[in-house]
C-alpha atoms as a PDB file:
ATOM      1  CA  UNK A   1     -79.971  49.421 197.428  1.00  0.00           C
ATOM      2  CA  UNK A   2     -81.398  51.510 199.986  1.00  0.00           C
ATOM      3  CA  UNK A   3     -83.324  54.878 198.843  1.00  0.00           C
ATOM      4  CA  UNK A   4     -82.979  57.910 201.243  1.00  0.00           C
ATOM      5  CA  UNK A   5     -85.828  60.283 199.583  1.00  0.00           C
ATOM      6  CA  UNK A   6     -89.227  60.894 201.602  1.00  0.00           C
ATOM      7  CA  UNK A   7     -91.430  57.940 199.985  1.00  0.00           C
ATOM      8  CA  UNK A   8     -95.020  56.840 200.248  1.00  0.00           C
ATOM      9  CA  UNK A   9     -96.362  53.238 199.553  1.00  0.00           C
ATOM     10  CA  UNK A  10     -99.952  52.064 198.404  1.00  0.00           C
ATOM     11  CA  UNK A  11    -100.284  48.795 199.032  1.00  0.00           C
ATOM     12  CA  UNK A  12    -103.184  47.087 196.505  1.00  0.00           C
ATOM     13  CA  UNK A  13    -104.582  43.789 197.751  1.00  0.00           C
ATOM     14  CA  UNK A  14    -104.730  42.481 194.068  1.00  0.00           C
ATOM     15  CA  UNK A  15    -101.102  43.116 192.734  1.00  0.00           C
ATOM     16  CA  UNK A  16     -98.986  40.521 191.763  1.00  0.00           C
ATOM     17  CA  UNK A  17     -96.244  40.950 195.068  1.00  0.00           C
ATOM     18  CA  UNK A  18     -97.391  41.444 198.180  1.00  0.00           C
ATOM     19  CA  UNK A  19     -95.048  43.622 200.132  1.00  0.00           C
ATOM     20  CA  UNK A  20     -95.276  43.699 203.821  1.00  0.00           C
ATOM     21  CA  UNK A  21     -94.385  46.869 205.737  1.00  0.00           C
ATOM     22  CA  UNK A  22     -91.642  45.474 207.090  1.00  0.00           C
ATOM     23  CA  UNK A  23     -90.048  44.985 203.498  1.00  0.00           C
ATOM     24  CA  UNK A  24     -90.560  48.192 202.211  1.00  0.00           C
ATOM     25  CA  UNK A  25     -89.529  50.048 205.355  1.00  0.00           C
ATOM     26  CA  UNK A  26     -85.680  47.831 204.835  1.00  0.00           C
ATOM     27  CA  UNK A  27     -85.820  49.098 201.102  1.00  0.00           C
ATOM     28  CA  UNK A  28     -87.056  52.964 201.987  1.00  0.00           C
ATOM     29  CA  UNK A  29     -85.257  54.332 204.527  1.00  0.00           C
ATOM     30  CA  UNK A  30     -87.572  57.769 204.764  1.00  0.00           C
ATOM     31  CA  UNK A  31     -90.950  56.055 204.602  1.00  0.00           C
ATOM     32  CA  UNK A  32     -93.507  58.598 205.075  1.00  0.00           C
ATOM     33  CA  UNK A  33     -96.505  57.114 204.725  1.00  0.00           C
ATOM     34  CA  UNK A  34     -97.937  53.092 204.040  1.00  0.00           C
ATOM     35  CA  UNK A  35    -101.332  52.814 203.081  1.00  0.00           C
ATOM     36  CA  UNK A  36    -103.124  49.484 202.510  1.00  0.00           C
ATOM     37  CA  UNK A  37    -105.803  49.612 200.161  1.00  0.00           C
ATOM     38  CA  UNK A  38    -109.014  48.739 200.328  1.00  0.00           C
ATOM     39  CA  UNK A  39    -109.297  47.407 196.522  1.00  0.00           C
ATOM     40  CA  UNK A  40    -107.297  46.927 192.855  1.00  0.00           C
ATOM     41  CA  UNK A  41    -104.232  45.140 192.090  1.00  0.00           C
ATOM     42  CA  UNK A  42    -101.149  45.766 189.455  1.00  0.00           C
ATOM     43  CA  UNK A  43    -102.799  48.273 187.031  1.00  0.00           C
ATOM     44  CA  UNK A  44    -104.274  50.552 190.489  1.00  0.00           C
ATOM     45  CA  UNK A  45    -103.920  53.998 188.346  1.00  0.00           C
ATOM     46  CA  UNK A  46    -106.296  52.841 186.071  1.00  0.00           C
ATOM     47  CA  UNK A  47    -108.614  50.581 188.207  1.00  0.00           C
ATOM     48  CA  UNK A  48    -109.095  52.670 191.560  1.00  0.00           C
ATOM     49  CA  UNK A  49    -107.804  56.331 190.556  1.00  0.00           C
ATOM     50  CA  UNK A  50    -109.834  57.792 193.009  1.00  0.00           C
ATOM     51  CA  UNK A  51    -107.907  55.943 195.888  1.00  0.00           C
ATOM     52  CA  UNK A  52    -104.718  56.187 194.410  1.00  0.00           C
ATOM     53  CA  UNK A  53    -104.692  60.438 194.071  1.00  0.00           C
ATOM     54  CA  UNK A  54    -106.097  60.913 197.535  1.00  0.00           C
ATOM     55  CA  UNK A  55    -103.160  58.762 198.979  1.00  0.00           C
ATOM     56  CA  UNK A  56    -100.979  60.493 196.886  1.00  0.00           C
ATOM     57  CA  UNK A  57    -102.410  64.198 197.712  1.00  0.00           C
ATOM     58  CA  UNK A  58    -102.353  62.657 201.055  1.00  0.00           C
ATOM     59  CA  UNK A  59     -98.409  62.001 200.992  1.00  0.00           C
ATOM     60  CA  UNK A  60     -97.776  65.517 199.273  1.00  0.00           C
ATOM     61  CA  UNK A  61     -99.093  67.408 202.167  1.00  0.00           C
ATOM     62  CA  UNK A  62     -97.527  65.336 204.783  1.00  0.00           C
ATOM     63  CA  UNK A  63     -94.222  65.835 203.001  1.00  0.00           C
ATOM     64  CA  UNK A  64     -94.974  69.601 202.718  1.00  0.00           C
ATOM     65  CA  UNK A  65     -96.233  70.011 206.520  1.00  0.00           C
ATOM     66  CA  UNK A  66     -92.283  68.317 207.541  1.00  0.00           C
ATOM     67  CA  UNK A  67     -90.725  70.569 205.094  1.00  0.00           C
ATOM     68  CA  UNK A  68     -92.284  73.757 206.892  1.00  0.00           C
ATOM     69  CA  UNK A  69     -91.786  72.821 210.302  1.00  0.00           C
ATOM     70  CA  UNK A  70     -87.306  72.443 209.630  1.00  0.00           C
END
């Protein structure tokens, strides 16, 4: 099933399924952002938090910056 919400996608080198842009742009219709990571795999929240709150503060503001320009 197809989801319609703004999404963003961090892509870990390390985690089990490797999804190609392509793929997750077919599954999220609203894709706002794909970042490939530079490091960590399945468990990323615990094993590269750093990376994985910048892309997601990242995201947040890009969603926010759309939201104010409609």
């Amino acid at each position: 099933m197809p989801v319609d919400v703004p999404t963003g996608f961090a892509c870990f080198p390390e985690e089990l399924m490797h999804s190609p842009r392509l793929w997750v742009e077919q599954k999220y219709r609203r894709l706002v952002s794909y970042t490939p990571m530079a490091r960590g795999g399945h468990f990323a929240a615990m094993e590269e938090p750093r990376l994985m709150a910048e892309d997601i503060q990242n995201f947040t503001r890009t969603v926010e910056k759309r939201k104010r320009k409609k």
